[in-house]
C-alpha atoms as a PDB file:
ATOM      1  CA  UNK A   1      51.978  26.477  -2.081  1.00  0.00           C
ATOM      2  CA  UNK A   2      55.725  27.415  -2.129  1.00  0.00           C
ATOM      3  CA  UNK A   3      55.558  30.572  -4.377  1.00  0.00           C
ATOM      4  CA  UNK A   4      54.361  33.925  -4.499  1.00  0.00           C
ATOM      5  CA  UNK A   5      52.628  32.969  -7.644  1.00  0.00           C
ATOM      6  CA  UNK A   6      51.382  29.918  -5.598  1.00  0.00           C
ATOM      7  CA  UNK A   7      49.644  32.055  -3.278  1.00  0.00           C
ATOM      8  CA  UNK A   8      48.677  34.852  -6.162  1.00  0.00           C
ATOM      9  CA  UNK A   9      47.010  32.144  -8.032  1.00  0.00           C
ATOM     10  CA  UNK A  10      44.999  30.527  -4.996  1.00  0.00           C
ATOM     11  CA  UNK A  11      43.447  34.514  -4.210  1.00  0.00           C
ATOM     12  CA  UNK A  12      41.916  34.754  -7.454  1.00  0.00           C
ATOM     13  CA  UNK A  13      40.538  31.410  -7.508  1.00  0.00           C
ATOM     14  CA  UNK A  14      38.348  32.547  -4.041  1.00  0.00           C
ATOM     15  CA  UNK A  15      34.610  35.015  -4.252  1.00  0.00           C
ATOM     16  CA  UNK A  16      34.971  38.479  -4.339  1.00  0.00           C
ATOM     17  CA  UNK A  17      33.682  38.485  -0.762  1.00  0.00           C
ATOM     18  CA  UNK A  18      36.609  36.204   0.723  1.00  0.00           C
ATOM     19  CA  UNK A  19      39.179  37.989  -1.256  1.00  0.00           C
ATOM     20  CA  UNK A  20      38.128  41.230   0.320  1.00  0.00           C
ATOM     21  CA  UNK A  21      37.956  39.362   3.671  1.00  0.00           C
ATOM     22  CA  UNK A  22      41.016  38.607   3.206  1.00  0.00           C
ATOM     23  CA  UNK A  23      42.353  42.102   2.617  1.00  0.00           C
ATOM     24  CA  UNK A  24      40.828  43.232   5.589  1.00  0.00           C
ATOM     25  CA  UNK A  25      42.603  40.945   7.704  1.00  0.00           C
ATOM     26  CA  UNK A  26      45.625  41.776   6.305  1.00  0.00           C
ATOM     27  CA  UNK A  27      45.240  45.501   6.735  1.00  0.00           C
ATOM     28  CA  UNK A  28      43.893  45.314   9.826  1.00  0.00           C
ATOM     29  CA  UNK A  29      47.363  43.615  11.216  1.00  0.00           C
ATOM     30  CA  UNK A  30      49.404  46.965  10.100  1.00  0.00           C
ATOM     31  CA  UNK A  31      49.790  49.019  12.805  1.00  0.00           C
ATOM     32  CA  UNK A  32      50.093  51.722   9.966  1.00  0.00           C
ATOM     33  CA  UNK A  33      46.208  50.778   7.959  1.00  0.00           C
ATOM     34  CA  UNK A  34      45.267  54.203   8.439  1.00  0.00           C
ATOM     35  CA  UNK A  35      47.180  55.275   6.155  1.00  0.00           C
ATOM     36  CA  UNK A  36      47.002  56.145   2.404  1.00  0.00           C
ATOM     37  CA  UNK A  37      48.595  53.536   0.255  1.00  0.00           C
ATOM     38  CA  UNK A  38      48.459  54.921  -2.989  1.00  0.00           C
ATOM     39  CA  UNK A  39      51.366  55.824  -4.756  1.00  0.00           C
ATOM     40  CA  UNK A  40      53.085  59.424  -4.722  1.00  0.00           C
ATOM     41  CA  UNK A  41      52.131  60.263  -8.790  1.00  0.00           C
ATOM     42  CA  UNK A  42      48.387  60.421  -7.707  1.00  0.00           C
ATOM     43  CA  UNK A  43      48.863  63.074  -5.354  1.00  0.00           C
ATOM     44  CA  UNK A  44      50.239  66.391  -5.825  1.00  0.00           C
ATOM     45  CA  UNK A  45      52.816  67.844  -3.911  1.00  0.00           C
ATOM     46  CA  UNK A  46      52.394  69.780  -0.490  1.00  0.00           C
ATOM     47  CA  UNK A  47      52.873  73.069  -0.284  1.00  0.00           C
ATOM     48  CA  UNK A  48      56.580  73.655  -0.091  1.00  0.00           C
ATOM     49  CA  UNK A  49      58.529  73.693   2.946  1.00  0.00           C
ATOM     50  CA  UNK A  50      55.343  72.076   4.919  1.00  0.00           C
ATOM     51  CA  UNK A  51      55.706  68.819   6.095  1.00  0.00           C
ATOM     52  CA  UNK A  52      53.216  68.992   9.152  1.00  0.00           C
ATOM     53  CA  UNK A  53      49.331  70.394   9.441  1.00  0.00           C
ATOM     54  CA  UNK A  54      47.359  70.245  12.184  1.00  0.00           C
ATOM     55  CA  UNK A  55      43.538  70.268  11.233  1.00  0.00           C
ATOM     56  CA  UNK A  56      43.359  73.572  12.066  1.00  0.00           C
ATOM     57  CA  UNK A  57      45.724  74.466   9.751  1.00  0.00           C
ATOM     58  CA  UNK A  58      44.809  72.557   6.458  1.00  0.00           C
ATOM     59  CA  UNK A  59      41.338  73.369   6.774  1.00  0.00           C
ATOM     60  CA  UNK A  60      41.788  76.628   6.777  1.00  0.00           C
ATOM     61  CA  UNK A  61      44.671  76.102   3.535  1.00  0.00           C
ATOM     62  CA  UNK A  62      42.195  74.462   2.565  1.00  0.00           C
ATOM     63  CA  UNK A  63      39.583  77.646   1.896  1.00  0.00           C
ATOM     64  CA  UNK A  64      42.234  78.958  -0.518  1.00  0.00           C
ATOM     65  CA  UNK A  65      43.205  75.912  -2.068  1.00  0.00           C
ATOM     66  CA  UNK A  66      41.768  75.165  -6.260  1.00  0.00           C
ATOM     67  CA  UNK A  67      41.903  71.654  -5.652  1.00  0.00           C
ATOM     68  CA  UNK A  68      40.417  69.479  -2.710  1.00  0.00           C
ATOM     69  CA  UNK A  69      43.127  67.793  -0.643  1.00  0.00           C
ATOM     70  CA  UNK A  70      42.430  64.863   1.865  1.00  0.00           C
ATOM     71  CA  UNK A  71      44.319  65.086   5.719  1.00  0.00           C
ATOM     72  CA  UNK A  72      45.655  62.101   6.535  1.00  0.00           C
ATOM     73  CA  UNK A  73      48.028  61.904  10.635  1.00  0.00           C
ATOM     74  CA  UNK A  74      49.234  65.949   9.549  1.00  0.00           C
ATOM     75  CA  UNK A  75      49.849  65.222   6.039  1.00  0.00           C
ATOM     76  CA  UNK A  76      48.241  66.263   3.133  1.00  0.00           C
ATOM     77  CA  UNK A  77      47.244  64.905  -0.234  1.00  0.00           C
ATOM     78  CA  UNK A  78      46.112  66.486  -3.624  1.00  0.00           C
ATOM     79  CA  UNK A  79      42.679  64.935  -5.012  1.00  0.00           C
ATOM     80  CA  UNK A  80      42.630  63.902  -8.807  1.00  0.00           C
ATOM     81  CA  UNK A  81      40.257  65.770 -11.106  1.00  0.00           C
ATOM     82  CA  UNK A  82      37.062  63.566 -11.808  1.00  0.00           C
ATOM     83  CA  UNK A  83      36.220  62.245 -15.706  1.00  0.00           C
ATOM     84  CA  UNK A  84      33.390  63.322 -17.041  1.00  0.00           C
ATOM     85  CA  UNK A  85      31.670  59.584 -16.273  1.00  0.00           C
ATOM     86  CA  UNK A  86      32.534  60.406 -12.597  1.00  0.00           C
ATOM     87  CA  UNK A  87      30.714  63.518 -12.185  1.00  0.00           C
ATOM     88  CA  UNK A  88      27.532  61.622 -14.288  1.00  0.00           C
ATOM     89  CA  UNK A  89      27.405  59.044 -11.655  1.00  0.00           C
ATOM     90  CA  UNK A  90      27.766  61.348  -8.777  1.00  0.00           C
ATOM     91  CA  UNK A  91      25.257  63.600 -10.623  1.00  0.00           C
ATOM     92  CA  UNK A  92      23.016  60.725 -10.932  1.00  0.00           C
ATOM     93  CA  UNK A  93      23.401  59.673  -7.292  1.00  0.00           C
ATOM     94  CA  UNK A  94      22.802  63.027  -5.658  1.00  0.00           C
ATOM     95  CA  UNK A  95      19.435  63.852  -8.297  1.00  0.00           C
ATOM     96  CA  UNK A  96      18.158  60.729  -6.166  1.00  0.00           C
ATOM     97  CA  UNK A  97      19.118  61.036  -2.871  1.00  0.00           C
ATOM     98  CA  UNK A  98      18.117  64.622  -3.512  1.00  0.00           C
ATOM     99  CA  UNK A  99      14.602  64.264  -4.506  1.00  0.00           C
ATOM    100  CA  UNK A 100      14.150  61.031  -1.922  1.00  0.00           C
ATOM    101  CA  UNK A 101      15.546  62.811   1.298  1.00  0.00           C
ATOM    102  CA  UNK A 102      13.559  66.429   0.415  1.00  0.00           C
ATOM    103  CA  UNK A 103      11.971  67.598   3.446  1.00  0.00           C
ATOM    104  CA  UNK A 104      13.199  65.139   6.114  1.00  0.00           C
ATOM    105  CA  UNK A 105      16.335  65.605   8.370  1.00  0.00           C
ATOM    106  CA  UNK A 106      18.779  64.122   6.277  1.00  0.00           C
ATOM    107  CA  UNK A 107      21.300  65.654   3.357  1.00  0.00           C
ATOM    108  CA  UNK A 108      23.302  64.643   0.787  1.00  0.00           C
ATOM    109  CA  UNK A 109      26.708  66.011  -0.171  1.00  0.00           C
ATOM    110  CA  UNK A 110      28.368  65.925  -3.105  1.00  0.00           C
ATOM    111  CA  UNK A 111      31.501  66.547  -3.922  1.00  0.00           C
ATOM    112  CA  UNK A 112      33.904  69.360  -2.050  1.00  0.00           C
ATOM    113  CA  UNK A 113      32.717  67.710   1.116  1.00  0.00           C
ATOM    114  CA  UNK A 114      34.631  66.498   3.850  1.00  0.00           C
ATOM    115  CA  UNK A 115      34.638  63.490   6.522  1.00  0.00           C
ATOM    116  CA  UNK A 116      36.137  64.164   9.757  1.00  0.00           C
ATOM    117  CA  UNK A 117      37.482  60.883  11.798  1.00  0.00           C
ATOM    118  CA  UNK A 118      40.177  59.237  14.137  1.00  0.00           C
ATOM    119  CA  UNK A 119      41.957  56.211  14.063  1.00  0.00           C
ATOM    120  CA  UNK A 120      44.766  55.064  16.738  1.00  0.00           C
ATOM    121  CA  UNK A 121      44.875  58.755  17.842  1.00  0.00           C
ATOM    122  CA  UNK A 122      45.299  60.086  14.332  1.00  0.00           C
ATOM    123  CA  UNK A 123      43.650  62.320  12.571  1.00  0.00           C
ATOM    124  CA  UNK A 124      42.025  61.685   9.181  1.00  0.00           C
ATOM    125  CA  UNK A 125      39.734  64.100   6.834  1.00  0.00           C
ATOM    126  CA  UNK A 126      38.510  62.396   4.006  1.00  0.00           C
ATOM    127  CA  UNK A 127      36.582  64.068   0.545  1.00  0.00           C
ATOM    128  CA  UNK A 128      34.051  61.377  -0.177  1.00  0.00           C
ATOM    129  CA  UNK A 129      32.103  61.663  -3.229  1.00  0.00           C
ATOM    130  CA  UNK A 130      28.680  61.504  -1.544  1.00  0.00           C
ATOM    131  CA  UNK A 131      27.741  62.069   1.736  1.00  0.00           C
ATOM    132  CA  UNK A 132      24.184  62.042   3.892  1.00  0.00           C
ATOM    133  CA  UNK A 133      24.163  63.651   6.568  1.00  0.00           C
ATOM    134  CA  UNK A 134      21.355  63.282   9.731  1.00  0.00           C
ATOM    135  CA  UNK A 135      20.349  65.982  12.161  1.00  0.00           C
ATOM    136  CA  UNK A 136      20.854  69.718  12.543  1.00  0.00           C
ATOM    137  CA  UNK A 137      23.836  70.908  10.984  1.00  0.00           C
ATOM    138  CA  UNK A 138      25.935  74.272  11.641  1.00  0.00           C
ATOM    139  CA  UNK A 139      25.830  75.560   8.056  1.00  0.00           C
ATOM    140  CA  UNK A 140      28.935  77.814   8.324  1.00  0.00           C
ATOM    141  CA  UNK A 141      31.192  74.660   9.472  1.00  0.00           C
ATOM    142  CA  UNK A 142      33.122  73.011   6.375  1.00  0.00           C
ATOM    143  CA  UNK A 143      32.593  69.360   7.573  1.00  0.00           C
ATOM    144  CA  UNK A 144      28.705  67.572   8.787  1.00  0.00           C
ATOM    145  CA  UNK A 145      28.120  65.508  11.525  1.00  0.00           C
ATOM    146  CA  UNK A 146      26.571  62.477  12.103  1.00  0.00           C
ATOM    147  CA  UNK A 147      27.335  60.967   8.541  1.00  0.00           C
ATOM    148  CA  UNK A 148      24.945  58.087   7.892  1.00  0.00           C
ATOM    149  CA  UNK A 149      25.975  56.821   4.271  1.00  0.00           C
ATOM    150  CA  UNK A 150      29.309  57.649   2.374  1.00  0.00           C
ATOM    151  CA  UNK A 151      29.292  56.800  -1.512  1.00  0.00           C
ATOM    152  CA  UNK A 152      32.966  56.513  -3.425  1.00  0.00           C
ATOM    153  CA  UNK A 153      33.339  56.008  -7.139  1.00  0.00           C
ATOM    154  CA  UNK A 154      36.054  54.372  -7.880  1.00  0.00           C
ATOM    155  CA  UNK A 155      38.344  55.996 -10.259  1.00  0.00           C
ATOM    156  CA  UNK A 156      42.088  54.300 -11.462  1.00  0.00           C
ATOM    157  CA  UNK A 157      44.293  56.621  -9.177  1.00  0.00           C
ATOM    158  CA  UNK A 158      42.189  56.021  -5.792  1.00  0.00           C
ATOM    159  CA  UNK A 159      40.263  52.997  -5.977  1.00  0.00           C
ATOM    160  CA  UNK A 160      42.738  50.976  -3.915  1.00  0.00           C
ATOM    161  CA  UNK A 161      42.496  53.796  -1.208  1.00  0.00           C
ATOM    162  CA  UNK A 162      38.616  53.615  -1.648  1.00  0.00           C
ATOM    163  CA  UNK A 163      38.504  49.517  -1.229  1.00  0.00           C
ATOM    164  CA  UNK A 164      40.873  49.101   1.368  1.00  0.00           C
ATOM    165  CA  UNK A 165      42.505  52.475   3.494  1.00  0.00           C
ATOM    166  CA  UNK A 166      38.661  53.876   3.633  1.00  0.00           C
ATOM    167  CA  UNK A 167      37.042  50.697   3.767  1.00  0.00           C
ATOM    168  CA  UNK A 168      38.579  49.714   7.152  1.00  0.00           C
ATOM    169  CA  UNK A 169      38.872  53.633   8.530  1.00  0.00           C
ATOM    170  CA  UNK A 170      35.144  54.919   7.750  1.00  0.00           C
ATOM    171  CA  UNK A 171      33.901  52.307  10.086  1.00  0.00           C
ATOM    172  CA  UNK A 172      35.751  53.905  12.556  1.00  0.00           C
ATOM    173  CA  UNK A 173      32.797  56.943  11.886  1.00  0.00           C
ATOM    174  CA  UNK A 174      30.472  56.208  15.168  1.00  0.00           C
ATOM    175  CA  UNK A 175      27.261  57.225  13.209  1.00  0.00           C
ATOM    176  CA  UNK A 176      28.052  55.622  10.149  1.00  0.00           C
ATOM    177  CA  UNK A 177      25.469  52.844   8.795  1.00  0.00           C
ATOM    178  CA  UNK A 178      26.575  52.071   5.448  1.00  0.00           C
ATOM    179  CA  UNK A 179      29.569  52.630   3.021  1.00  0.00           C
ATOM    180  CA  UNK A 180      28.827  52.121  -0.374  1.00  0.00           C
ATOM    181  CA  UNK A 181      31.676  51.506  -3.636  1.00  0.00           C
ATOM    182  CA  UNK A 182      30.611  52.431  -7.071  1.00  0.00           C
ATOM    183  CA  UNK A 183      32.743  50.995 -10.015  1.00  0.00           C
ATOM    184  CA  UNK A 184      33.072  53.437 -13.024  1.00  0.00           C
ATOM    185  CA  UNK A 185      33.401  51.590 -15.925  1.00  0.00           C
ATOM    186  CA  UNK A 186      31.365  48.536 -15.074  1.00  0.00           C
ATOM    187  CA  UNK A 187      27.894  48.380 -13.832  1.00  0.00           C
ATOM    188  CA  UNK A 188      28.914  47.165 -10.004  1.00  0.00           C
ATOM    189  CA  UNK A 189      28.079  48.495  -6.740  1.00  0.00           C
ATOM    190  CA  UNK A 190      29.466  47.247  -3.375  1.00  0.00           C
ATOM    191  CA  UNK A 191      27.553  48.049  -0.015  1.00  0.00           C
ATOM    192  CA  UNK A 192      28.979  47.598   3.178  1.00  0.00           C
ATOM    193  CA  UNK A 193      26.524  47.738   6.024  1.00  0.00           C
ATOM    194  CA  UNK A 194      27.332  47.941   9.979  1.00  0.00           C
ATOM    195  CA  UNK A 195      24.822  46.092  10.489  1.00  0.00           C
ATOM    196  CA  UNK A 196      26.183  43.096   8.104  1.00  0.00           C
ATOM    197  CA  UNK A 197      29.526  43.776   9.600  1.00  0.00           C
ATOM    198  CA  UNK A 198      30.495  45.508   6.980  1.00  0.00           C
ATOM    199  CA  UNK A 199      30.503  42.169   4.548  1.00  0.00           C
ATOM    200  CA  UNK A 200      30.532  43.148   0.737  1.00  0.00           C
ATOM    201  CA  UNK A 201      26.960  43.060  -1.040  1.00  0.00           C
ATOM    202  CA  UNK A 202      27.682  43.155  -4.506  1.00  0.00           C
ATOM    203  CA  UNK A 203      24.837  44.410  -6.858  1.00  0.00           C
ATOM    204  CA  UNK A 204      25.763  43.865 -10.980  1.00  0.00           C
ATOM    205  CA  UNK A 205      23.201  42.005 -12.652  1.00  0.00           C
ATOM    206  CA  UNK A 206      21.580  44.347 -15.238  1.00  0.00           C
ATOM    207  CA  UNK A 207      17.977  44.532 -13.630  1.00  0.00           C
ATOM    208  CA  UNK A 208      20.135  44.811 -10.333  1.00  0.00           C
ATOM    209  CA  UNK A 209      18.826  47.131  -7.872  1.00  0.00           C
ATOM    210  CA  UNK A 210      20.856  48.701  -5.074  1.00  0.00           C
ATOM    211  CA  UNK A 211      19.347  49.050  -1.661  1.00  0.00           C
ATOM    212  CA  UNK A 212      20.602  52.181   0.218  1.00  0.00           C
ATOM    213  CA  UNK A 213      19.013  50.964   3.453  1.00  0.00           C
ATOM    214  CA  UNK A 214      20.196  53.862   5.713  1.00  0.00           C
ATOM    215  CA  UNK A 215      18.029  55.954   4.098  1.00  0.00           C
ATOM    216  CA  UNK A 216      15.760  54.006   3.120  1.00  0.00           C
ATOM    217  CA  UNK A 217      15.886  54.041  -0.747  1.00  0.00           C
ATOM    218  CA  UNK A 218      16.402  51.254  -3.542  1.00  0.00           C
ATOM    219  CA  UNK A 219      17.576  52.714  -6.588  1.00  0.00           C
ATOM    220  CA  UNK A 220      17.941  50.395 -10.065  1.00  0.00           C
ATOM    221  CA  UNK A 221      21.630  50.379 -11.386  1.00  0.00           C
ATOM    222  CA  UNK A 222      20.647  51.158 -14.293  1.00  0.00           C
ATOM    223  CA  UNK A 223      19.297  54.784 -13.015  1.00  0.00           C
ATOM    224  CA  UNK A 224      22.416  55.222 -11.024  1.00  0.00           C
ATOM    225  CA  UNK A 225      24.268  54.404 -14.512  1.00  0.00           C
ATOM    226  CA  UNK A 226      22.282  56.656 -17.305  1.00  0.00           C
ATOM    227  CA  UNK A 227      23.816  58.329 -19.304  1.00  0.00           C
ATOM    228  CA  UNK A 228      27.643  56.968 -18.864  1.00  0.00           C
ATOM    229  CA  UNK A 229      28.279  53.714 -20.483  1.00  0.00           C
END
């Protein structure tokens, strides 16, 4: 191989798995992984003349704030408003984690929920799209401890910050058993399991299910999809 195209050509020719492999690897040898690659148009600006937060600080900007913004080494980054197939999925998701955690000591989040970590010594609050939650909780606090699954659905603006920045920092989440990517527009899931060490299970065949083992539910993709395609 002597070209970029060389090299381009010989990634797509491996499994989804290796490819993402792959991506780790080459994440993981940036001393700067943690943080968000995305490009500037899919954030909005920060508030002017603030170039620096503390956690402190944005989470309490934060209270006042119309739109959800994600904390990433005392910078700060505007959220893009969800489609209408977004909030579906995330609907469907949280109906069934809803109705299968009732009653036990686990929660799920949706949405306007935040994800509190640290990576190399810098801080990081996330915004997942679904969160569970295990154990007594102060109520009045904005962000839950001891997170035991974190869903994202993937939209266009985010979804290489959702397969690669969070991918390697969530793990970094002590409690954390699973992380789990939902595509939008095609019927694919993606869990990543501790356990597993965090190797992609991909679940897309149309009587597919998709096994949420942390909590101990299997739910069929095409539940987690009514209603959107």
């Amino acid at each position: 191989m002597n070209t970029l195209q060389d090299i381009q050509h010989a990634i797509g020719q491996l499994p989804f798995g290796e490819r993402v492999t792959l991506l780790e690897w080459v994440l993981e040898s940036s001393p700067l992984s943690y943080h968000v690659a995305e490009s500037a148009p899919a954030y909005a600006a920060a508030p002017a003349g603030v170039s620096f937060m503390t956690v402190d600080e944005y989470l309490k900007w934060e209270e006042h704030s119309p739109i959800n913004h994600e904390y990433i080494a005392g910078q700060i980054f505007a959220m893009t408003t969800p489609v209408l197939r977004h909030q579906a999925i995330l609907g469907n998701l949280h109906a069934a984690f809803h109705a299968h955690l009732k009653g036990g000591p686990c929660k799920a989040y949706v949405s306007n929920i935040k994800v509190q970590l640290k990576v190399d010594r810098a801080d990081i609050v996330y915004c997942p799209d679904v969160l569970v939650a295990c154990g007594p909780q102060e109520m009045e606090q904005p962000i839950p401890q001891d997170s035991r699954l974190i869903v994202e659905v993937l939209s266009p603006s985010t979804q290489s910050i959702d397969r690669r920045e969070k991918l390697l920092n969530y793990r970094f989440i002590p409690s954390l058993e699973e992380y789990v990517i939902v595509a939008q527009r095609t019927q694919c899931v993606t869990v990543h399991r501790r356990s597993e060490e965090w190797r992609p299970i991909v679940a897309e065949a149309p009587d597919a299910g998709v096994e949420f083992r942390s909590i101990g539910l299997t739910l069929a993709l095409a539940s987690l999809y009514e209603g959107t395609l």
